[in-house]
C-alpha atoms as a PDB file:
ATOM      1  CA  UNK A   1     -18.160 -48.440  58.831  1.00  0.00           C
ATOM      2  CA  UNK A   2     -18.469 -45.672  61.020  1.00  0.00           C
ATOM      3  CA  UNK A   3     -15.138 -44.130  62.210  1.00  0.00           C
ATOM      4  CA  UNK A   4     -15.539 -41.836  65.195  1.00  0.00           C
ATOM      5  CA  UNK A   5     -12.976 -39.305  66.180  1.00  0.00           C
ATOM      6  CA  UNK A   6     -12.025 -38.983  70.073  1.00  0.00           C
ATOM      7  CA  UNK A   7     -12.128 -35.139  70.866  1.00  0.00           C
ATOM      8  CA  UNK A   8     -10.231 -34.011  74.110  1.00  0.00           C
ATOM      9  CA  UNK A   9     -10.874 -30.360  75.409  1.00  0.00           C
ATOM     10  CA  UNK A  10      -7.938 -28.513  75.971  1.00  0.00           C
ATOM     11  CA  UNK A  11      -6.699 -26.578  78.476  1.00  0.00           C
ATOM     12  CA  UNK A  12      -4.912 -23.939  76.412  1.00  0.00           C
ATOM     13  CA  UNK A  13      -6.205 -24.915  73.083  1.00  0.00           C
ATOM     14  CA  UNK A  14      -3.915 -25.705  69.402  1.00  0.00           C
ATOM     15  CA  UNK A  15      -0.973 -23.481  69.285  1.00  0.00           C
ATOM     16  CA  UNK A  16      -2.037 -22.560  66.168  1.00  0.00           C
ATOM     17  CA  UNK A  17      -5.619 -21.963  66.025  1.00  0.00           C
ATOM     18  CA  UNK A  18      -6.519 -22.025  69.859  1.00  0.00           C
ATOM     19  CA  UNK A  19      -9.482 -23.843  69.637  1.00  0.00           C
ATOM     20  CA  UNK A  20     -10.047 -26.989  71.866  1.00  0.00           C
ATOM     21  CA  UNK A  21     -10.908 -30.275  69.999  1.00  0.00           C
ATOM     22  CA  UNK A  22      -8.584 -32.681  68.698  1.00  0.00           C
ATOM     23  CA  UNK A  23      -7.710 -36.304  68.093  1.00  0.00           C
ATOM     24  CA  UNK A  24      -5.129 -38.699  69.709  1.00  0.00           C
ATOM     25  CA  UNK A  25      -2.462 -40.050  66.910  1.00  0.00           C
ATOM     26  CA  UNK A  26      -0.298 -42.354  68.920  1.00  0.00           C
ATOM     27  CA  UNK A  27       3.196 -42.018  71.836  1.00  0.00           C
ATOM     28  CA  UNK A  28       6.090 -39.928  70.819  1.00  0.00           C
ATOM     29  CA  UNK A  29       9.223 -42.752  70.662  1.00  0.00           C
ATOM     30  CA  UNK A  30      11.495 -41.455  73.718  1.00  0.00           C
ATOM     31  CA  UNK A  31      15.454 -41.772  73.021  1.00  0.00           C
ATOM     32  CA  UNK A  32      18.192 -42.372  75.584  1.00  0.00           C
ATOM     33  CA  UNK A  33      19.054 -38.823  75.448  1.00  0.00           C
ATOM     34  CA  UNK A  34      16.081 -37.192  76.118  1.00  0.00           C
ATOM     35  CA  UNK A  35      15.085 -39.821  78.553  1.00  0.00           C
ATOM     36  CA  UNK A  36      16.982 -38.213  81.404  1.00  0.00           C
ATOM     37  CA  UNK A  37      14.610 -35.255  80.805  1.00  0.00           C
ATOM     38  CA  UNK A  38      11.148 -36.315  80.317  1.00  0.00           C
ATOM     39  CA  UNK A  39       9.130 -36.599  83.381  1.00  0.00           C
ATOM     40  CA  UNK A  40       5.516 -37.060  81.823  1.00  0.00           C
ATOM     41  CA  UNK A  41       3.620 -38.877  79.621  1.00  0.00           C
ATOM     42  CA  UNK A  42       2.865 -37.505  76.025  1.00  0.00           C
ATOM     43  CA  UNK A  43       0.496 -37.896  73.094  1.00  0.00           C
ATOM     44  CA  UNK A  44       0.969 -36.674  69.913  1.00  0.00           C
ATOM     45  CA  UNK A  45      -2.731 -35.204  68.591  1.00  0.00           C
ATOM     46  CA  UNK A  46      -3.464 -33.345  65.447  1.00  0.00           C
ATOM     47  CA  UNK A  47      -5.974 -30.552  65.599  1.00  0.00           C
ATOM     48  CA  UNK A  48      -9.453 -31.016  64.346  1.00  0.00           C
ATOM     49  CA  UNK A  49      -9.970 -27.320  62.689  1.00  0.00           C
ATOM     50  CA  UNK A  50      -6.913 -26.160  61.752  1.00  0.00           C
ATOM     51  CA  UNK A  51      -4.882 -30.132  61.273  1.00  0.00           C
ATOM     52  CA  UNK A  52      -1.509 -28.803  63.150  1.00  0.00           C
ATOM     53  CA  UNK A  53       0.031 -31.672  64.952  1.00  0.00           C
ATOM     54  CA  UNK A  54       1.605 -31.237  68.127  1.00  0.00           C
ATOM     55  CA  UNK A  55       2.150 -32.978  72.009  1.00  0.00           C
ATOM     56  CA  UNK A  56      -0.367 -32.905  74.651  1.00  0.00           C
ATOM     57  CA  UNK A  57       0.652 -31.578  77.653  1.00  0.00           C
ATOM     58  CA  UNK A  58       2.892 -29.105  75.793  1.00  0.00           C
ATOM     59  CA  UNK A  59       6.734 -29.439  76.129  1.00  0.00           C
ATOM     60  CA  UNK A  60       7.510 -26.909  79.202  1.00  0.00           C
ATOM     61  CA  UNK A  61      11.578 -27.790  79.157  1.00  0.00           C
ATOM     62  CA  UNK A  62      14.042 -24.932  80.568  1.00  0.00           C
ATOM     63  CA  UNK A  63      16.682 -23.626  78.373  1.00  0.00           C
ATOM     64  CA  UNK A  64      19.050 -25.461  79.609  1.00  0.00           C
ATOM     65  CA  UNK A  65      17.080 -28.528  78.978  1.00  0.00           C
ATOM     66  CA  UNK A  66      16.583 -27.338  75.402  1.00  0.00           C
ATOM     67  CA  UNK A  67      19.995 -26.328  75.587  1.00  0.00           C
ATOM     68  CA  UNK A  68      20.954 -30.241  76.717  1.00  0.00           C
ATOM     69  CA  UNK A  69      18.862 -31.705  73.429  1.00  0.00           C
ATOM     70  CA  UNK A  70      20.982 -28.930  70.746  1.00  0.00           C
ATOM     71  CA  UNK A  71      24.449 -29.089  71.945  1.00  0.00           C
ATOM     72  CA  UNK A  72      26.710 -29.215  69.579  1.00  0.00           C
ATOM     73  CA  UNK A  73      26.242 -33.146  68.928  1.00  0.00           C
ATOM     74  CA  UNK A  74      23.075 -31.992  67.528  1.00  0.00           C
ATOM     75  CA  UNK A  75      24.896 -31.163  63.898  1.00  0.00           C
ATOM     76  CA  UNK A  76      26.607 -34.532  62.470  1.00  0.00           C
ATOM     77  CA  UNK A  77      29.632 -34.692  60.411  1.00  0.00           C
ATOM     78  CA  UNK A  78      28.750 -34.515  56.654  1.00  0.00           C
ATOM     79  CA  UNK A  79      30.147 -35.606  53.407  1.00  0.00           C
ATOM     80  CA  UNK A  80      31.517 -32.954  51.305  1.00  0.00           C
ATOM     81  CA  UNK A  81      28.580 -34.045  48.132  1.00  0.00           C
ATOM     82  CA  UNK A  82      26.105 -32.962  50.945  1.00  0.00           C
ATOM     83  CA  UNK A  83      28.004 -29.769  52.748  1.00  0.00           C
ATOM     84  CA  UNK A  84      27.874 -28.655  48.854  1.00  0.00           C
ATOM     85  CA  UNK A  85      24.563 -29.461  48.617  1.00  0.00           C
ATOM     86  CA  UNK A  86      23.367 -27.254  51.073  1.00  0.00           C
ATOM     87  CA  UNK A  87      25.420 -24.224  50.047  1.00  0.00           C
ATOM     88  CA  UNK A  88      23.879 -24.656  46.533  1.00  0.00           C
ATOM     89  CA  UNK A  89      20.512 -24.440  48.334  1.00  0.00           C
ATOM     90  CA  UNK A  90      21.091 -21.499  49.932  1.00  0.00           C
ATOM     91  CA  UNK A  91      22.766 -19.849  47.419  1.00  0.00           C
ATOM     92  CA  UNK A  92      19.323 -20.528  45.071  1.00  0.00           C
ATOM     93  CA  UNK A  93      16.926 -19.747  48.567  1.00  0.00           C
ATOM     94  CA  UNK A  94      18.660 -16.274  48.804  1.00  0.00           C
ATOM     95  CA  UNK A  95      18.388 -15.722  44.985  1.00  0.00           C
ATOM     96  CA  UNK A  96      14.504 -16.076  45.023  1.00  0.00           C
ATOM     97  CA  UNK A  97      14.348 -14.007  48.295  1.00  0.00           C
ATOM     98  CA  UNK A  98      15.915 -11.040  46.359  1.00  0.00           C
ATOM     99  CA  UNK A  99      14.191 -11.626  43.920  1.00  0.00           C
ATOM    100  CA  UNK A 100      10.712 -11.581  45.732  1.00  0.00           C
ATOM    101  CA  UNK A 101      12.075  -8.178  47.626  1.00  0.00           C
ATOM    102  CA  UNK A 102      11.117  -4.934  46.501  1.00  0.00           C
ATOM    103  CA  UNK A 103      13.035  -3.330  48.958  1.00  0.00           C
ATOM    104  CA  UNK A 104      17.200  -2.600  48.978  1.00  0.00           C
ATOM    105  CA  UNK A 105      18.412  -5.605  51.338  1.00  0.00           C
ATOM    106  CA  UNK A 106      20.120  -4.430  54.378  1.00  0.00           C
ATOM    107  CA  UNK A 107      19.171  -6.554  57.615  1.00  0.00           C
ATOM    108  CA  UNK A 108      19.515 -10.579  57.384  1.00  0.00           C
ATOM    109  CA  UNK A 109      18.733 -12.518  60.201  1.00  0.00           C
ATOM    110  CA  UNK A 110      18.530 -16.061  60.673  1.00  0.00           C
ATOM    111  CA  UNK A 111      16.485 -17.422  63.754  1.00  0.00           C
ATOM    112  CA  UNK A 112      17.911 -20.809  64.398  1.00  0.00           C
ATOM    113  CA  UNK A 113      21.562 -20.143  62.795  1.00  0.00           C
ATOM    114  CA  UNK A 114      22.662 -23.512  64.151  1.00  0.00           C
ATOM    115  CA  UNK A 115      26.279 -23.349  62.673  1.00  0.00           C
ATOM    116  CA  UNK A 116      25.721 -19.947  60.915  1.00  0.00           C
ATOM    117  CA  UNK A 117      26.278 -21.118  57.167  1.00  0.00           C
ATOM    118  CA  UNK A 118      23.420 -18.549  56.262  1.00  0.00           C
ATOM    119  CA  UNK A 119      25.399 -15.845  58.075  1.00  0.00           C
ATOM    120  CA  UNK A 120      28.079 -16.320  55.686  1.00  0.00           C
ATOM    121  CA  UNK A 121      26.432 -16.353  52.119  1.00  0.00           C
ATOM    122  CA  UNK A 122      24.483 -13.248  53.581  1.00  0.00           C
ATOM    123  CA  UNK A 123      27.983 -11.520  54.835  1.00  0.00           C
ATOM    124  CA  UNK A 124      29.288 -12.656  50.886  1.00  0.00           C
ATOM    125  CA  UNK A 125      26.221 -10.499  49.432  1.00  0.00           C
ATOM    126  CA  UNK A 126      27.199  -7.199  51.478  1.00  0.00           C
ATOM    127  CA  UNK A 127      23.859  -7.604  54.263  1.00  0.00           C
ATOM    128  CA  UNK A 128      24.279  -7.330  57.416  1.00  0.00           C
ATOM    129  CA  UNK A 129      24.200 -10.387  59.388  1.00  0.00           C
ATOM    130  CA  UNK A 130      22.056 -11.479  62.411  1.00  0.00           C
ATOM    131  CA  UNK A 131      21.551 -14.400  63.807  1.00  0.00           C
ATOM    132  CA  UNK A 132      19.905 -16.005  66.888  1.00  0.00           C
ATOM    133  CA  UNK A 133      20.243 -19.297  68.456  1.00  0.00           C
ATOM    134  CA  UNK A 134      19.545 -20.919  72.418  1.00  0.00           C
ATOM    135  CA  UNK A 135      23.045 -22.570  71.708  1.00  0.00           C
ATOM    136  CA  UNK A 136      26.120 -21.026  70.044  1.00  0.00           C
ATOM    137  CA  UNK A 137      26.794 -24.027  67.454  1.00  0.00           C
ATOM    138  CA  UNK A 138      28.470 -21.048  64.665  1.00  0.00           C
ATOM    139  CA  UNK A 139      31.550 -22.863  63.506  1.00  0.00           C
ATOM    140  CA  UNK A 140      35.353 -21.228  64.062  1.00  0.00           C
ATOM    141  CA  UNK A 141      34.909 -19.717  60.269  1.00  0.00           C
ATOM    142  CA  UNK A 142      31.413 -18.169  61.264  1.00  0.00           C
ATOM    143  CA  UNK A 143      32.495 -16.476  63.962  1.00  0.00           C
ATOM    144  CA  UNK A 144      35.536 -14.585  62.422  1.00  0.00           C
ATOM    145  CA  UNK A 145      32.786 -12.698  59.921  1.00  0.00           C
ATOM    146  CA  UNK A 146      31.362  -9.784  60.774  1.00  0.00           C
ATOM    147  CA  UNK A 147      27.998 -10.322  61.918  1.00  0.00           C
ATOM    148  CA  UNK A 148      25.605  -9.614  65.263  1.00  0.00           C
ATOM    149  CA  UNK A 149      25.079 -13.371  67.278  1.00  0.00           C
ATOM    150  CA  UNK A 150      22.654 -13.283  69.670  1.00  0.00           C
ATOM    151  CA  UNK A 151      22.207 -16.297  72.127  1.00  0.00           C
ATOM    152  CA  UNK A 152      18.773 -16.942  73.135  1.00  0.00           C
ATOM    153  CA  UNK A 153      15.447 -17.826  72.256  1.00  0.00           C
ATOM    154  CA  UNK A 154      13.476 -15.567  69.527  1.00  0.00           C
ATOM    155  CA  UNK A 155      10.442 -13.975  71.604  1.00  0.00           C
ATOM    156  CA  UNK A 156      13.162 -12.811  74.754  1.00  0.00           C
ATOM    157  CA  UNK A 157      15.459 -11.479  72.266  1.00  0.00           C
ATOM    158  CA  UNK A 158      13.768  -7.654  72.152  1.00  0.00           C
ATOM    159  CA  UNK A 159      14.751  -6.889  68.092  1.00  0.00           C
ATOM    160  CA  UNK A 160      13.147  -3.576  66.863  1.00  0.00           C
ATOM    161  CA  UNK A 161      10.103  -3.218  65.007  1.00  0.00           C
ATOM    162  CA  UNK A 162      10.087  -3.309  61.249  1.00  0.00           C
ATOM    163  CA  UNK A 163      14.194  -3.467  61.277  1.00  0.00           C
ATOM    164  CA  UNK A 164      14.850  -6.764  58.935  1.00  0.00           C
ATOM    165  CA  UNK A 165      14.326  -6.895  55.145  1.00  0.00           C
ATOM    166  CA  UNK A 166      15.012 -10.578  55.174  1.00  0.00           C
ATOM    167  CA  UNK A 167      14.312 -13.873  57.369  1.00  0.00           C
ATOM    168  CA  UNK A 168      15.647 -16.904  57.544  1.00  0.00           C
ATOM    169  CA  UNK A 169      13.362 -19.834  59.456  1.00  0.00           C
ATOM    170  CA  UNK A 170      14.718 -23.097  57.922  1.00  0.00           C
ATOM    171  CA  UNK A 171      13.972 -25.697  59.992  1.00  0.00           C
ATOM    172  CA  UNK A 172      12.807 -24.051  62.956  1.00  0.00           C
ATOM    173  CA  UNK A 173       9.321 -23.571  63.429  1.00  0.00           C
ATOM    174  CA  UNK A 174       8.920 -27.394  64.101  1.00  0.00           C
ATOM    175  CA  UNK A 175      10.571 -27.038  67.145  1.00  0.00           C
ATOM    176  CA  UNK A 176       8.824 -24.414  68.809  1.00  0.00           C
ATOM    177  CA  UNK A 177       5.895 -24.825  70.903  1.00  0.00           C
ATOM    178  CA  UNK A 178       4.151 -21.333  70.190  1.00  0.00           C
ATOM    179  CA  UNK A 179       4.193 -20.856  66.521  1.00  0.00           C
ATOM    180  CA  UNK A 180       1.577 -18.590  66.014  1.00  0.00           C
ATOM    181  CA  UNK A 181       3.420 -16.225  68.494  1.00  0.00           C
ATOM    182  CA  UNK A 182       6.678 -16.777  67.091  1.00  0.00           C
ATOM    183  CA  UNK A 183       5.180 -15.619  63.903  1.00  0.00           C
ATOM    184  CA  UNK A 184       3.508 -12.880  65.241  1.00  0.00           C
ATOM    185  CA  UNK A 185       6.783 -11.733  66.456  1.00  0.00           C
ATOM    186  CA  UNK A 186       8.125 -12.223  62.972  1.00  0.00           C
ATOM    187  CA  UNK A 187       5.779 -10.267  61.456  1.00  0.00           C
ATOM    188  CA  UNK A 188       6.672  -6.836  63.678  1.00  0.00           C
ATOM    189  CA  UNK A 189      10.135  -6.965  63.038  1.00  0.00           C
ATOM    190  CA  UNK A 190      10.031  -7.077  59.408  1.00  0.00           C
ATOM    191  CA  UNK A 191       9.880  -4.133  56.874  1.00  0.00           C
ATOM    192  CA  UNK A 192       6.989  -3.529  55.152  1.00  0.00           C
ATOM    193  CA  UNK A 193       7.792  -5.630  51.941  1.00  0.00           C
ATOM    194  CA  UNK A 194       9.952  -7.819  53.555  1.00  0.00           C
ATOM    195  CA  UNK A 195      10.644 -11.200  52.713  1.00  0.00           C
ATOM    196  CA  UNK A 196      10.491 -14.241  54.805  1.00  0.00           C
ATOM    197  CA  UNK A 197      11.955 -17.805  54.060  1.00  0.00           C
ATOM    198  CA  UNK A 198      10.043 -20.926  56.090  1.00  0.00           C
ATOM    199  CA  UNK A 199      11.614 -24.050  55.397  1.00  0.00           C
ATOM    200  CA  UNK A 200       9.537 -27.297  57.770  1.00  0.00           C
ATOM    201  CA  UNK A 201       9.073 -30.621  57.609  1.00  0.00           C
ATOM    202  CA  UNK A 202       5.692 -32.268  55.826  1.00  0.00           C
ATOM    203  CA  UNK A 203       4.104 -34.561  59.007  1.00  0.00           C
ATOM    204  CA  UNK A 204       1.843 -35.842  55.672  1.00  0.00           C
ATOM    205  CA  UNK A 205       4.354 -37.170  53.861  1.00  0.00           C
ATOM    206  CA  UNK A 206       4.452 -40.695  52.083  1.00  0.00           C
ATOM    207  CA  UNK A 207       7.169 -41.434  53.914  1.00  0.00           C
ATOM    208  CA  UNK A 208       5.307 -41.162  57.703  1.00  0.00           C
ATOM    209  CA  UNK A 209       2.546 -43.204  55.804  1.00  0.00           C
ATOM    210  CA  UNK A 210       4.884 -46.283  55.850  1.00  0.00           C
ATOM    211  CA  UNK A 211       6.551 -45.384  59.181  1.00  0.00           C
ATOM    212  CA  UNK A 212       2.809 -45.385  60.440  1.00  0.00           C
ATOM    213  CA  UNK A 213       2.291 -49.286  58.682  1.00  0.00           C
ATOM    214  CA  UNK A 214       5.862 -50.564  60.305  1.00  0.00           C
ATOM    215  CA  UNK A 215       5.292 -49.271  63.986  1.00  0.00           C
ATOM    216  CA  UNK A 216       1.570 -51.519  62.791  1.00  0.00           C
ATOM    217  CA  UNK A 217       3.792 -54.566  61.566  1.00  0.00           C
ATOM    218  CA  UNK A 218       6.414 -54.325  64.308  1.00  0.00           C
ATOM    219  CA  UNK A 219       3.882 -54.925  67.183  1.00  0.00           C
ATOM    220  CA  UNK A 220       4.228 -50.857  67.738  1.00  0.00           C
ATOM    221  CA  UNK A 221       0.905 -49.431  66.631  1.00  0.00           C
ATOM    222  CA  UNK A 222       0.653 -46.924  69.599  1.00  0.00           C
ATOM    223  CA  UNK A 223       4.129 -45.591  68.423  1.00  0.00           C
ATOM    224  CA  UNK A 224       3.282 -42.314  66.950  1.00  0.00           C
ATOM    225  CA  UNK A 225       4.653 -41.863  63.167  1.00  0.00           C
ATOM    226  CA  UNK A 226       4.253 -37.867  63.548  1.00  0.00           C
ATOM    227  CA  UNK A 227       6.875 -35.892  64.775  1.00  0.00           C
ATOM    228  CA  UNK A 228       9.796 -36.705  67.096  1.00  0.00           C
ATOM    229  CA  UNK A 229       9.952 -34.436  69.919  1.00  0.00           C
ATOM    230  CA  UNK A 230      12.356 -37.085  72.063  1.00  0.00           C
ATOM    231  CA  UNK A 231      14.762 -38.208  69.318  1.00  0.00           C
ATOM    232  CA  UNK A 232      16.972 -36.174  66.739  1.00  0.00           C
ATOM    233  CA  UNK A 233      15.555 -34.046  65.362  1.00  0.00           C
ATOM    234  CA  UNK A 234      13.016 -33.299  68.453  1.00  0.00           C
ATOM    235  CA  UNK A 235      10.582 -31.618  66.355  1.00  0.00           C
ATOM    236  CA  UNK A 236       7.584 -30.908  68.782  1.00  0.00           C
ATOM    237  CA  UNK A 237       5.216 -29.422  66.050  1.00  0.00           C
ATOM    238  CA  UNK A 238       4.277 -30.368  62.793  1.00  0.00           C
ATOM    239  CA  UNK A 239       2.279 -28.950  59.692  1.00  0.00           C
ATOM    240  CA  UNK A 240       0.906 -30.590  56.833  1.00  0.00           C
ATOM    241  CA  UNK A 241      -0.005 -28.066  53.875  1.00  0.00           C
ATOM    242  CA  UNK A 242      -3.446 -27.095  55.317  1.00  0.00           C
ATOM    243  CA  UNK A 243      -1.931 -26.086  58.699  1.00  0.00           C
ATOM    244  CA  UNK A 244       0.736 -24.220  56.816  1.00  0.00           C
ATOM    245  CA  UNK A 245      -1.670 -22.206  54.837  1.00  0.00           C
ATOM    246  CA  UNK A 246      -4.093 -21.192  57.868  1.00  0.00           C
ATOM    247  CA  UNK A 247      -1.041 -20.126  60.157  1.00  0.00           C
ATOM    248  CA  UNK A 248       0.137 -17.854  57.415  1.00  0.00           C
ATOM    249  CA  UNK A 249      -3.237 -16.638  56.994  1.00  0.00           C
ATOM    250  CA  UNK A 250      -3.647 -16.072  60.686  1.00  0.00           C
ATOM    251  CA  UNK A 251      -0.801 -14.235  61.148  1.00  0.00           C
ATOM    252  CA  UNK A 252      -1.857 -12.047  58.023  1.00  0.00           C
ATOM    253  CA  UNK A 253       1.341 -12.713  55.772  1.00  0.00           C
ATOM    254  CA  UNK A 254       0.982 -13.139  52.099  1.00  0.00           C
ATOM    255  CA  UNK A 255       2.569 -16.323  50.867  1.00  0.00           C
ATOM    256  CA  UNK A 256       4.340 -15.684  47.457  1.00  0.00           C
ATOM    257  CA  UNK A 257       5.483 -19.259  46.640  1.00  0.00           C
ATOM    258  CA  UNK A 258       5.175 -23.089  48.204  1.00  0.00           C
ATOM    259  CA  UNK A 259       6.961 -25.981  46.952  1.00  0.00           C
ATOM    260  CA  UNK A 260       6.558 -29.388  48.382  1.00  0.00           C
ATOM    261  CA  UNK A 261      10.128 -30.993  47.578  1.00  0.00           C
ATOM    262  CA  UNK A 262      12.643 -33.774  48.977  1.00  0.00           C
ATOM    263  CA  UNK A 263      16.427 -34.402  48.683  1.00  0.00           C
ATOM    264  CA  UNK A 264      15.703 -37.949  47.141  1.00  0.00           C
ATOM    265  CA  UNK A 265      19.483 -38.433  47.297  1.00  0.00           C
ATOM    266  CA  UNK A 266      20.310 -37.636  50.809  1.00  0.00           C
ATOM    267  CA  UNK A 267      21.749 -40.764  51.385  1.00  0.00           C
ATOM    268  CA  UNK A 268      25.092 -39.171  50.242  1.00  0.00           C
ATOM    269  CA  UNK A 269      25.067 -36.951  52.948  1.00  0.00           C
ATOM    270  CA  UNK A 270      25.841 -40.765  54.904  1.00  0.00           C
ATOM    271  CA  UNK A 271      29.278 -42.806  54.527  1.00  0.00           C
ATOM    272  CA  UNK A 272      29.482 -44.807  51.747  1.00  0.00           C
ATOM    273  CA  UNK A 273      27.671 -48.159  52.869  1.00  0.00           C
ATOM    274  CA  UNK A 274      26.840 -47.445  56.057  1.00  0.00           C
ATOM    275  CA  UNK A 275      22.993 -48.224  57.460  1.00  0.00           C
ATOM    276  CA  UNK A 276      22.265 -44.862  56.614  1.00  0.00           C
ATOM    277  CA  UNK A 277      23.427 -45.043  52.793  1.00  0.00           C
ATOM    278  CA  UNK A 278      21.720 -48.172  52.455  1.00  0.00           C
ATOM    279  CA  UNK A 279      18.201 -46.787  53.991  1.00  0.00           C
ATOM    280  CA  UNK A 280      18.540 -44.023  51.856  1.00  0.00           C
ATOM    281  CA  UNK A 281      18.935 -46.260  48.426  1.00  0.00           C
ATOM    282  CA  UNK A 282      15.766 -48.600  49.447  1.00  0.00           C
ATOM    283  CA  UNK A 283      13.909 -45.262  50.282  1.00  0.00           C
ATOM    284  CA  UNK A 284      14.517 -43.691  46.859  1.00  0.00           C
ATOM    285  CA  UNK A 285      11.636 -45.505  44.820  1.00  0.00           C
ATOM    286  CA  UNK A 286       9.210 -44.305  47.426  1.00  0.00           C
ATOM    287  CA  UNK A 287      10.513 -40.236  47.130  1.00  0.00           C
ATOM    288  CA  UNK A 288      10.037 -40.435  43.242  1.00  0.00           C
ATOM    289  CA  UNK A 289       6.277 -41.807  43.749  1.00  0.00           C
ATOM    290  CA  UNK A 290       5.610 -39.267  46.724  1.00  0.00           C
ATOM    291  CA  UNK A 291       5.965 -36.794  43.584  1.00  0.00           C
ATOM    292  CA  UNK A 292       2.724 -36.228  41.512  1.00  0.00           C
ATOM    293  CA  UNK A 293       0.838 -37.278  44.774  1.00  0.00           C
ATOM    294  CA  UNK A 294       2.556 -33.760  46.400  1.00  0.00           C
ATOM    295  CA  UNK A 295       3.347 -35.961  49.806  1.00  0.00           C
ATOM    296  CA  UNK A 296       6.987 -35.309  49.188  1.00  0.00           C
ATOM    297  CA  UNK A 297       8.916 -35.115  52.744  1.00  0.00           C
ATOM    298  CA  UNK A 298       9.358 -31.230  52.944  1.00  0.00           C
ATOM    299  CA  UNK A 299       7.603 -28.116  52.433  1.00  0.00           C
ATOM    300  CA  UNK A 300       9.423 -24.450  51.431  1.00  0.00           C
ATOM    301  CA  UNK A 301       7.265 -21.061  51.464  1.00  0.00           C
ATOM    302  CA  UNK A 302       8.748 -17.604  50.252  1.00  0.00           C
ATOM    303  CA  UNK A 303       6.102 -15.363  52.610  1.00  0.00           C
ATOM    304  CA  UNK A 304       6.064 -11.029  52.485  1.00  0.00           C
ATOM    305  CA  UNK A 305       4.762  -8.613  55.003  1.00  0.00           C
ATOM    306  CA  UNK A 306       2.529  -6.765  52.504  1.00  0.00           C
END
């Protein structure tokens, strides 16, 4: 059978590659919070050159709309298995970025500090911390470190040129409507030789394959299983490996090493035998088979300004 794509021109082309074609995948969900702020109707489409996924129109909220969506309700309590978790993470993400760094580490900064964990374990190495955020969500420990806070978003936040030996972009690039120009910016505030850490979401993973085939079942198959811009975690952009590889490119950084990975036992992070906990146990068989087919739920990339 013959399957034909429907191409759209755009207006303003991909945010990635700016060119003009590409194909509808379905309606973003819309939850009760964001409700009282969406005014138009959405499609999420996927790019026919470069594959990046993202919303036609394009999100145009204020800051304090954005600002509304990442209060402080945005961060939920966790267990102490999965608080642990993360600083174990960290703790191994800022060993490989040192170890990837030629140069003597000085400036940290973490765009998207959210509660500012980062700006601690930097703090413990002796760097000096920076971070940036539209909300201030640093916890009461954060905030008694030294370290430079600076609340707004990235590209209005004027840091110097080549100033920062080391980034920190975990889990913020999805949320960002420009990310070519957010990496752009990246790019001219970092040292020559300096090291950037991109953590986002995989929009290809195994697990969106059997979202997609339960919106189907459910009587939903306009529902979109790509991204949610209008429910936690109101991601607005989304990358499979292909689109990861060409923004890098683009921008003309040199990626040093990609992992696709998942935390097949998140369901910790959840009370003990809650909904949550549960989901997570059914979900595990599927995490350990997303494995050898590399459609595991996240991707990492350790990326240098040669």
């Amino acid at each position: 059978s013959l399957i034909i794509l429907k191409l759209t021109v755009m207006k303003n082309g991909c945010p990635v590659c700016k060119l003009s074609t590409y194909h509808r995948i379905g309606i973003p969900q819309i939850g009760e919070k964001a409700s009282k702020i969406v005014k138009k109707k959405y499609s999420v489409v996927q790019c026919n050159n470069c594959q990046f996924y993202f919303l036609e129109p394009q999100v145009n909220f204020s800051n304090e709309e954005w600002e509304y969506l990442y209060n402080e309700e945005y961060f939920p309590q966790s267990t102490n298995w999965h608080l642990k978790q993360r600083e174990l993470d960290r703790e191994k993400r800022f060993d490989k970025l040192q170890s990837y760094s030629s140069l003597n580490i000085v400036n940290f900064l973490d765009l998207g500090c959210g509660e500012g964990y980062s700006l601690l374990e930097a703090y413990n190495r002796g760097w000096e911390p920076f971070g940036i955020d539209i909300f201030d969500n640093r916890s009461e420990e954060i905030k008694k470190i030294k370290s430079h806070f600076v609340k707004s978003d990235f590209i209005n936040a004027f840091c110097p040129d080549n100033f920062f030996d080391i980034i920190y972009l975990d889990s913020v690039l999805e949320h960002v409507t420009n990310p070519l120009e957010y990496l752009i910016e990246i790019k001219r505030i970092m040292k020559k030789g300096a090291m950037l850490y991109i953590g986002v979401p995989n929009e290809d993973s195994l697990l969106n394959e059997i979202r997609k085939y339960y919106f189907i079942v459910s009587g939903n198959k306009d529902i979109s299983e790509k991204l949610k811009p209008f429910k936690t975690p109101f991601h607005v952009g989304g990358f499979n490996s292909s689109s990861l590889d060409y923004l890098i490119k683009t921008v003309g950084l040199k990626i040093r090493r990609k992992r696709n990975f998942a935390c097949r036992m998140e369901f910790l992070k959840y009370s003990f035998l809650s909904r949550d906990y549960l989901t997570g146990i059914l979900l595990l068989p599927l995490y350990l088979i997303a494995i050898p087919f590399k459609r595991e739920a996240y991707f990492e990339l350790y990326v240098e300004k040669k």
